[in-house]
Protein backbone atom coordinates (compact mmCIF):
# COMPACT_ATOMS: atom_id res chain seq x y z
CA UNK A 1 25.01 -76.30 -145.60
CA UNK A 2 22.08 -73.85 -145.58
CA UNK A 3 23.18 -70.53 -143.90
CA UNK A 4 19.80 -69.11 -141.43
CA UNK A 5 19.49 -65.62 -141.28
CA UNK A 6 19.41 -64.39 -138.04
CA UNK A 7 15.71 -63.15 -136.50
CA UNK A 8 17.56 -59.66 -134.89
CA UNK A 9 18.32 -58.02 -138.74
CA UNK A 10 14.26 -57.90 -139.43
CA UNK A 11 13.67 -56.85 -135.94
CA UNK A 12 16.63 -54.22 -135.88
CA UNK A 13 14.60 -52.88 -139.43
CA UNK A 14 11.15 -52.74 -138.16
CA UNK A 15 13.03 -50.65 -134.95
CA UNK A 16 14.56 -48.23 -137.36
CA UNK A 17 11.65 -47.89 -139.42
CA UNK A 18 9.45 -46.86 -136.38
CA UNK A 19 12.01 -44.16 -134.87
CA UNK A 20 13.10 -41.06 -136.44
CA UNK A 21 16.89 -39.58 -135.93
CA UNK A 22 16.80 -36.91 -134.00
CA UNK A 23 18.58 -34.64 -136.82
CA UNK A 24 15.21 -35.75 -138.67
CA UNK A 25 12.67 -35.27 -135.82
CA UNK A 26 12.97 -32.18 -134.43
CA UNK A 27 12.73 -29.75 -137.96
CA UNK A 28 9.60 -32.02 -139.13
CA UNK A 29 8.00 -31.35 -135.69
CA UNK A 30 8.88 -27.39 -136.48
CA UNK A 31 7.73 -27.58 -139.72
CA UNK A 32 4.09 -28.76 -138.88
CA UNK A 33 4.31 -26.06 -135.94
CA UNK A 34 5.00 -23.71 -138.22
CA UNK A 35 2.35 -24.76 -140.60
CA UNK A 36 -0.61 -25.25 -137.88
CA UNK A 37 -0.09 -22.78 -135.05
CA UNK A 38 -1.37 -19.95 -137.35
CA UNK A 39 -4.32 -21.69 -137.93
CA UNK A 40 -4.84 -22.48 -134.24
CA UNK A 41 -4.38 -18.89 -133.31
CA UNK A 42 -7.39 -17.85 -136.05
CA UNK A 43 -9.19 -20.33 -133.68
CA UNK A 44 -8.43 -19.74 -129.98
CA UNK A 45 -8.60 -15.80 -131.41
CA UNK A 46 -12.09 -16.24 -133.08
CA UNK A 47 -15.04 -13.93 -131.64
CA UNK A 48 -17.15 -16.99 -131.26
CA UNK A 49 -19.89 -14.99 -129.19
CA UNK A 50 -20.39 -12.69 -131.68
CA UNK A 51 -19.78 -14.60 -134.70
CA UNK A 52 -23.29 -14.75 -135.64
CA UNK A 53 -24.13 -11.51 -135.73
CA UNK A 54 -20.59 -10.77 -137.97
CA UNK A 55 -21.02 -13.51 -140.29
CA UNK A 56 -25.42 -12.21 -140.99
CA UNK A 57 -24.26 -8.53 -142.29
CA UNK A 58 -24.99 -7.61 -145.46
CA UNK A 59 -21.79 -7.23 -146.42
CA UNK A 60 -20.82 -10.43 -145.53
CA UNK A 61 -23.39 -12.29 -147.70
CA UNK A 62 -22.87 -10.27 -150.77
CA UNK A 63 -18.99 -11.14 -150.84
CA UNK A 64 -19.84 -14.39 -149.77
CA UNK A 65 -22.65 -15.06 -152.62
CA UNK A 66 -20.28 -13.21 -155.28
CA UNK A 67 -17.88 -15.52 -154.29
CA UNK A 68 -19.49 -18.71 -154.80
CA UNK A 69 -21.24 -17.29 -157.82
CA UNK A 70 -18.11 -16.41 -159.01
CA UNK A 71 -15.82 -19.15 -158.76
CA UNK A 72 -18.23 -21.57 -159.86
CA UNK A 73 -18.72 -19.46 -163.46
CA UNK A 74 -15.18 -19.90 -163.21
CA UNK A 75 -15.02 -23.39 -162.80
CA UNK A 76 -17.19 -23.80 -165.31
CA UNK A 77 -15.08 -22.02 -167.81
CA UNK A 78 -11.96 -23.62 -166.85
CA UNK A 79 -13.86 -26.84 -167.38
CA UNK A 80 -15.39 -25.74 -170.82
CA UNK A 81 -11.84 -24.73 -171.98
CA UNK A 82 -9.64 -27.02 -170.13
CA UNK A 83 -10.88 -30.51 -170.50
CA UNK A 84 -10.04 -30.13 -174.32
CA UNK A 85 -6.67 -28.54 -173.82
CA UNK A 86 -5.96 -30.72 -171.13
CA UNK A 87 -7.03 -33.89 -173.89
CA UNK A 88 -4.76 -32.13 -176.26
CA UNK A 89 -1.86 -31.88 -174.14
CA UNK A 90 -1.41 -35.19 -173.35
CA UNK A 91 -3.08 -37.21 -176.31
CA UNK A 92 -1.90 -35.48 -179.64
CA UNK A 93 1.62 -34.75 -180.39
CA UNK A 94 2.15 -31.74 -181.81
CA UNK A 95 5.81 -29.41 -182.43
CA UNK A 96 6.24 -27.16 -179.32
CA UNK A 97 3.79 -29.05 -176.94
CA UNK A 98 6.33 -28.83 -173.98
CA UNK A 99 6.17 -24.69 -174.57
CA UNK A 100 1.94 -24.78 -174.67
CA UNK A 101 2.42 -27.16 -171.10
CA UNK A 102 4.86 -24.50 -169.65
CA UNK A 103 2.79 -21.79 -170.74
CA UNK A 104 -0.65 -22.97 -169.89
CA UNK A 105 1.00 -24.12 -165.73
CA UNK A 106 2.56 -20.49 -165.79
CA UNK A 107 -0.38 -18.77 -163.34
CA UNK A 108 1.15 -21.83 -161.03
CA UNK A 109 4.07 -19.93 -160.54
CA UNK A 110 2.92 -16.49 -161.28
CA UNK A 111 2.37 -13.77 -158.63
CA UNK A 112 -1.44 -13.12 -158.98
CA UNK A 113 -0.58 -9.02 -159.21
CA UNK A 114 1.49 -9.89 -161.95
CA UNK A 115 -1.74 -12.02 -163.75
CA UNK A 116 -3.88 -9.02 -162.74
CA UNK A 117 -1.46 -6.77 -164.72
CA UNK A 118 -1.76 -8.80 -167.80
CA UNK A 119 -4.95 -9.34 -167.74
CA UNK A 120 -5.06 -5.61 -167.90
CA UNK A 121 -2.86 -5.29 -170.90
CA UNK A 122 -4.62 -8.03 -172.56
CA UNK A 123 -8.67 -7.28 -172.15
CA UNK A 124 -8.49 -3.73 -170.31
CA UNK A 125 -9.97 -1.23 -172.08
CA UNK A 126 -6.60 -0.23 -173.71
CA UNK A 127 -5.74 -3.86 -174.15
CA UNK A 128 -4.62 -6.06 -176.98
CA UNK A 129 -8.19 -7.61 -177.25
CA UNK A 130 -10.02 -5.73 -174.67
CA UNK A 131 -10.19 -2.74 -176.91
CA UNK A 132 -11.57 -5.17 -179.73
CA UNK A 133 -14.20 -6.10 -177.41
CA UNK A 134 -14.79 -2.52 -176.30
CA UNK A 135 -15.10 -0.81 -179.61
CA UNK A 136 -16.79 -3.74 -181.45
CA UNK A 137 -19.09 -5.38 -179.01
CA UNK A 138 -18.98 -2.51 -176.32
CA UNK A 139 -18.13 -5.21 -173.47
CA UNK A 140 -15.95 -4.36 -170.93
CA UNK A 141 -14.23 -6.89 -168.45
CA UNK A 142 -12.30 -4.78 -165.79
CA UNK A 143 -13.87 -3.57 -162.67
CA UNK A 144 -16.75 -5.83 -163.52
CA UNK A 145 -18.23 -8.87 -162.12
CA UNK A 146 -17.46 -11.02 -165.30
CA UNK A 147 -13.97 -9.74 -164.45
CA UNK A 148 -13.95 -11.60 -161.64
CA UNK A 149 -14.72 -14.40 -162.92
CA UNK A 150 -12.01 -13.98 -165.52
CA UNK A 151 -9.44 -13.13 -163.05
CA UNK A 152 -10.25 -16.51 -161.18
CA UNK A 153 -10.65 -18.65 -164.05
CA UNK A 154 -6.94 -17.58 -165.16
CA UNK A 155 -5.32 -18.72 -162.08
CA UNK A 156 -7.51 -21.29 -161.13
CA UNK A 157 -7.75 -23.48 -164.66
CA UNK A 158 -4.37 -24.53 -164.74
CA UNK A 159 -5.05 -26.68 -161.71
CA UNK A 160 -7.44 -28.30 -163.57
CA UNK A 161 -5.37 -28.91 -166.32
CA UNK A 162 -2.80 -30.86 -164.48
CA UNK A 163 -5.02 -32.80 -162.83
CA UNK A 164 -6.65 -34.18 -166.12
CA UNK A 165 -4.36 -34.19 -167.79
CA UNK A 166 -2.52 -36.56 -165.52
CA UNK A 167 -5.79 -38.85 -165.09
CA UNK A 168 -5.47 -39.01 -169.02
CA UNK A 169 -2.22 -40.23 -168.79
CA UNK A 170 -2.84 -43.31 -166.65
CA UNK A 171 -5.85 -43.94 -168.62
CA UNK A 172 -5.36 -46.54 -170.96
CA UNK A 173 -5.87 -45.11 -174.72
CA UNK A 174 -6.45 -48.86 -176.03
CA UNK A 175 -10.28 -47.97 -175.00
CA UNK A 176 -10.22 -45.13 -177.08
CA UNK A 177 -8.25 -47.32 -180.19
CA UNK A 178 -10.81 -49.65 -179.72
CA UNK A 179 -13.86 -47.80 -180.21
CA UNK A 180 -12.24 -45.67 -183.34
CA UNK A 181 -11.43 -49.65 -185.25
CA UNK A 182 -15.59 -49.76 -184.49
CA UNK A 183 -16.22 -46.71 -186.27
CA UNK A 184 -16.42 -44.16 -183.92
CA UNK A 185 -15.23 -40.72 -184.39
CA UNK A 186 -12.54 -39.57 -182.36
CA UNK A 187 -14.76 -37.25 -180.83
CA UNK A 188 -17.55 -40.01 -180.08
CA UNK A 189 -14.75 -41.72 -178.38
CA UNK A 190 -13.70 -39.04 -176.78
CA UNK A 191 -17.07 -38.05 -175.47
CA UNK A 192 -18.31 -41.37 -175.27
CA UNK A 193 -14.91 -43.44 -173.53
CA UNK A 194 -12.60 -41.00 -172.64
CA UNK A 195 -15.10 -38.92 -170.19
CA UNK A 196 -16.21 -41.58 -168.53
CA UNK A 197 -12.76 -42.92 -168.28
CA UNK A 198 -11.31 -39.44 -166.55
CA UNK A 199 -14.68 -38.44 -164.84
CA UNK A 200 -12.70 -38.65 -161.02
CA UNK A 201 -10.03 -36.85 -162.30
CA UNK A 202 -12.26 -34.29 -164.04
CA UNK A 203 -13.88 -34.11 -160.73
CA UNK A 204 -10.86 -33.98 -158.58
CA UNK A 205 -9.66 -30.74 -160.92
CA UNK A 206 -12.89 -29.06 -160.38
CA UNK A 207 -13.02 -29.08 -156.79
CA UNK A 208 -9.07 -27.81 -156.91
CA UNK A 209 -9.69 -25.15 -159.39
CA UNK A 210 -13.24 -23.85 -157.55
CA UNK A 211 -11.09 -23.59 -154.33
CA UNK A 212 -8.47 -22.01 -155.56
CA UNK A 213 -11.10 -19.60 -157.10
CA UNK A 214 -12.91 -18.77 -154.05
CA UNK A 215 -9.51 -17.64 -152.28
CA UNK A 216 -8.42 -15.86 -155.25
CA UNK A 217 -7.25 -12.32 -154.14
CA UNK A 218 -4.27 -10.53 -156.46
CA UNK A 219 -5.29 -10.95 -159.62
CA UNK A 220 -9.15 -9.61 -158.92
CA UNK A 221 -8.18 -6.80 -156.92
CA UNK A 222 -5.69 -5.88 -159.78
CA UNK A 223 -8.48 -6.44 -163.09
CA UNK A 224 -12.12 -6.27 -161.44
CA UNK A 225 -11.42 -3.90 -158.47
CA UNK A 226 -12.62 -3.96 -154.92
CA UNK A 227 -16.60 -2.77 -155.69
CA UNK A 228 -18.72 -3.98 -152.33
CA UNK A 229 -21.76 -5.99 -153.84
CA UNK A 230 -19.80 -6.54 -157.60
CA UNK A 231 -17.04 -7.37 -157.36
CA UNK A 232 -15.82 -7.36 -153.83
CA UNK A 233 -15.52 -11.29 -153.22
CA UNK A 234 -14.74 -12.89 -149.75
CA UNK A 235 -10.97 -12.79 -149.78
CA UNK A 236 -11.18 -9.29 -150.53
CA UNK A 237 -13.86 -8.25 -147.90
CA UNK A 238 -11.23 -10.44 -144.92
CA UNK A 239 -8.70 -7.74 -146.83
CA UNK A 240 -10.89 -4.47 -146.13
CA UNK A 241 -12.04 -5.79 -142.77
CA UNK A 242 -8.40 -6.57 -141.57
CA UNK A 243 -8.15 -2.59 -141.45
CA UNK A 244 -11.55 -1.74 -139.97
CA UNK A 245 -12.70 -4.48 -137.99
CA UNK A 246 -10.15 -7.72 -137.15
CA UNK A 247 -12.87 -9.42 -135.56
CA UNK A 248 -15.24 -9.50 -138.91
CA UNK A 249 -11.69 -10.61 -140.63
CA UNK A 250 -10.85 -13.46 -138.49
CA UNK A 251 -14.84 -14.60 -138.74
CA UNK A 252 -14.58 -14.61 -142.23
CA UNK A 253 -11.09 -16.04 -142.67
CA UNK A 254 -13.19 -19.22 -140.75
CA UNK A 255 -15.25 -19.37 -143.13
CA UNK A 256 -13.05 -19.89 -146.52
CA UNK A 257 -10.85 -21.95 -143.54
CA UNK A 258 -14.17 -24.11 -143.21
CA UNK A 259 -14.23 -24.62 -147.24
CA UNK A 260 -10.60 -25.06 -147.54
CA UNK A 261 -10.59 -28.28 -144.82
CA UNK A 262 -13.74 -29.46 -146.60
CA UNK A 263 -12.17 -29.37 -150.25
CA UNK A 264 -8.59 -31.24 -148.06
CA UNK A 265 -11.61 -34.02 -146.95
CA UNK A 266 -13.37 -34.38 -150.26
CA UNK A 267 -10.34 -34.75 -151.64
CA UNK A 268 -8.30 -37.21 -149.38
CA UNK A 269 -9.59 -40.50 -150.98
CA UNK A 270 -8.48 -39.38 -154.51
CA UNK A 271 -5.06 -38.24 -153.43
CA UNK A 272 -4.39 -41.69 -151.44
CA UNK A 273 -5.67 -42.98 -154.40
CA UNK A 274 -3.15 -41.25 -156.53
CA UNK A 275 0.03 -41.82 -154.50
């Protein structure tokens, strides 16, 4: 005797799966109150009639051109440096890999006044290295515009580390297996599969890193200094402006809001993608 299931259990599901307990419902809906109202008060607070005029100062374009300059040279470095060590981390075994991972995601984690502060002790003038650099080469980082860009590519790179190395993961290494039985070099594979391989991932850890460079505040203040014009970026200008003139704060906060929601739309596809 066959035993029917009854029509009410998938119907009684698909009712459970479109409500939410109460228990459930009302933090989540606090949670994204919490999350959005601040950013709908820099909105219904904006000085919309005058926002021209704030965001065409002088001022305002120097710490915004520093700041794109800035965190791109960043990104690039991070790229230059972290593509390999990303490759590295999750394609060669080596002893004490998990230490180099924990290490290399530490900025993650650590409070940006506390990177500024070792980034002080490492290349200041009085550093570990920066006195190398100062007494052999006569460069000097801090309070510098190439100190910016250090100070963003520390906190920003291991963002793109993560990401690529995460892409490499998936990847499939019997590509790179196959072109090394062909003859190829494991850098020719590398440069030749492997790249093309993790190019949206690569991508995807740019964009993450360059954002998170542009908004980078603690650690520059801390190594390169607030200098308008070199090395007074856009996150620090919203800083100096929050004590002089709110109005020129909340017009520039917009602005790195506006690239923030563009980087969340570039983004979306690949992160859907992901999960």
């Amino acid at each position: 005797m066959k035993t029917q299931v009854s029509p009410a259990v998938p119907r009684r599901r698909r009712r459970l799966g479109r409500g939410a307990p109460l228990p459930l419902l009302v933090p989540a809906l606090i949670g994204v109150a919490f999350l959005v109202l601040p950013l709908v008060a820099l909105l219904v607070r904006a000085p919309w009639r005058s926002m021209p005029d704030l965001l065409t100062s002088t001022e305002v374009w120097q710490a915004l051109r520093l700041s794109l300059v800035c965190a791109t040279a960043a990104t690039a470095v991070s790229l230059v440096v972290g593509v390999p060590l990303a490759w590295l981390l999750a394609r060669v075994e080596f002893p004490g890999r998990r230490l180099v991972r924990a290490l290399v995601t530490l900025p993650l984690v650590l409070p940006p006044v506390v990177g500024g502060v070792a980034l002080l002790m490492a290349l200041g003038r009085n550093g570990v290295v920066g006195r190398l650099l100062d007494d052999g080469f006569g460069v000097t980082l801090p309070f510098t515009t190439a100190g910016v860009v250090v100070a963003e590519a520390f906190v920003a790179m291991p963002f793109l580390v993560i990401s690529v190395e995460g892409t490499l993961r998936a990847a499939d290494p019997r590509y790179e297996e196959a072109a090394a039985t062909l003859g190829a070099s494991r850098f020719t594979a590398f440069r030749r599969v492997t790249l093309p391989l993790v190019a949206p991932g690569i991508a995807a850890g740019a964009v993450l890193a360059w954002a998170r460079a542009l908004g980078e505040f603690g650690a520059t203040i801390t190594f390169a200094g607030n200098f308008p014009g070199r090395t007074q970026t856009m996150p620090l200008a919203v800083y100096l402006a929050l004590q002089n003139d709110p109005e020129a704060a909340i017009a520039l906060s917009l602005v790195l809001l506006a690239v923030s929601v563009a980087v969340l739309a570039g983004l979306r596809d690949r992160w859907m993608t992901a999960s």
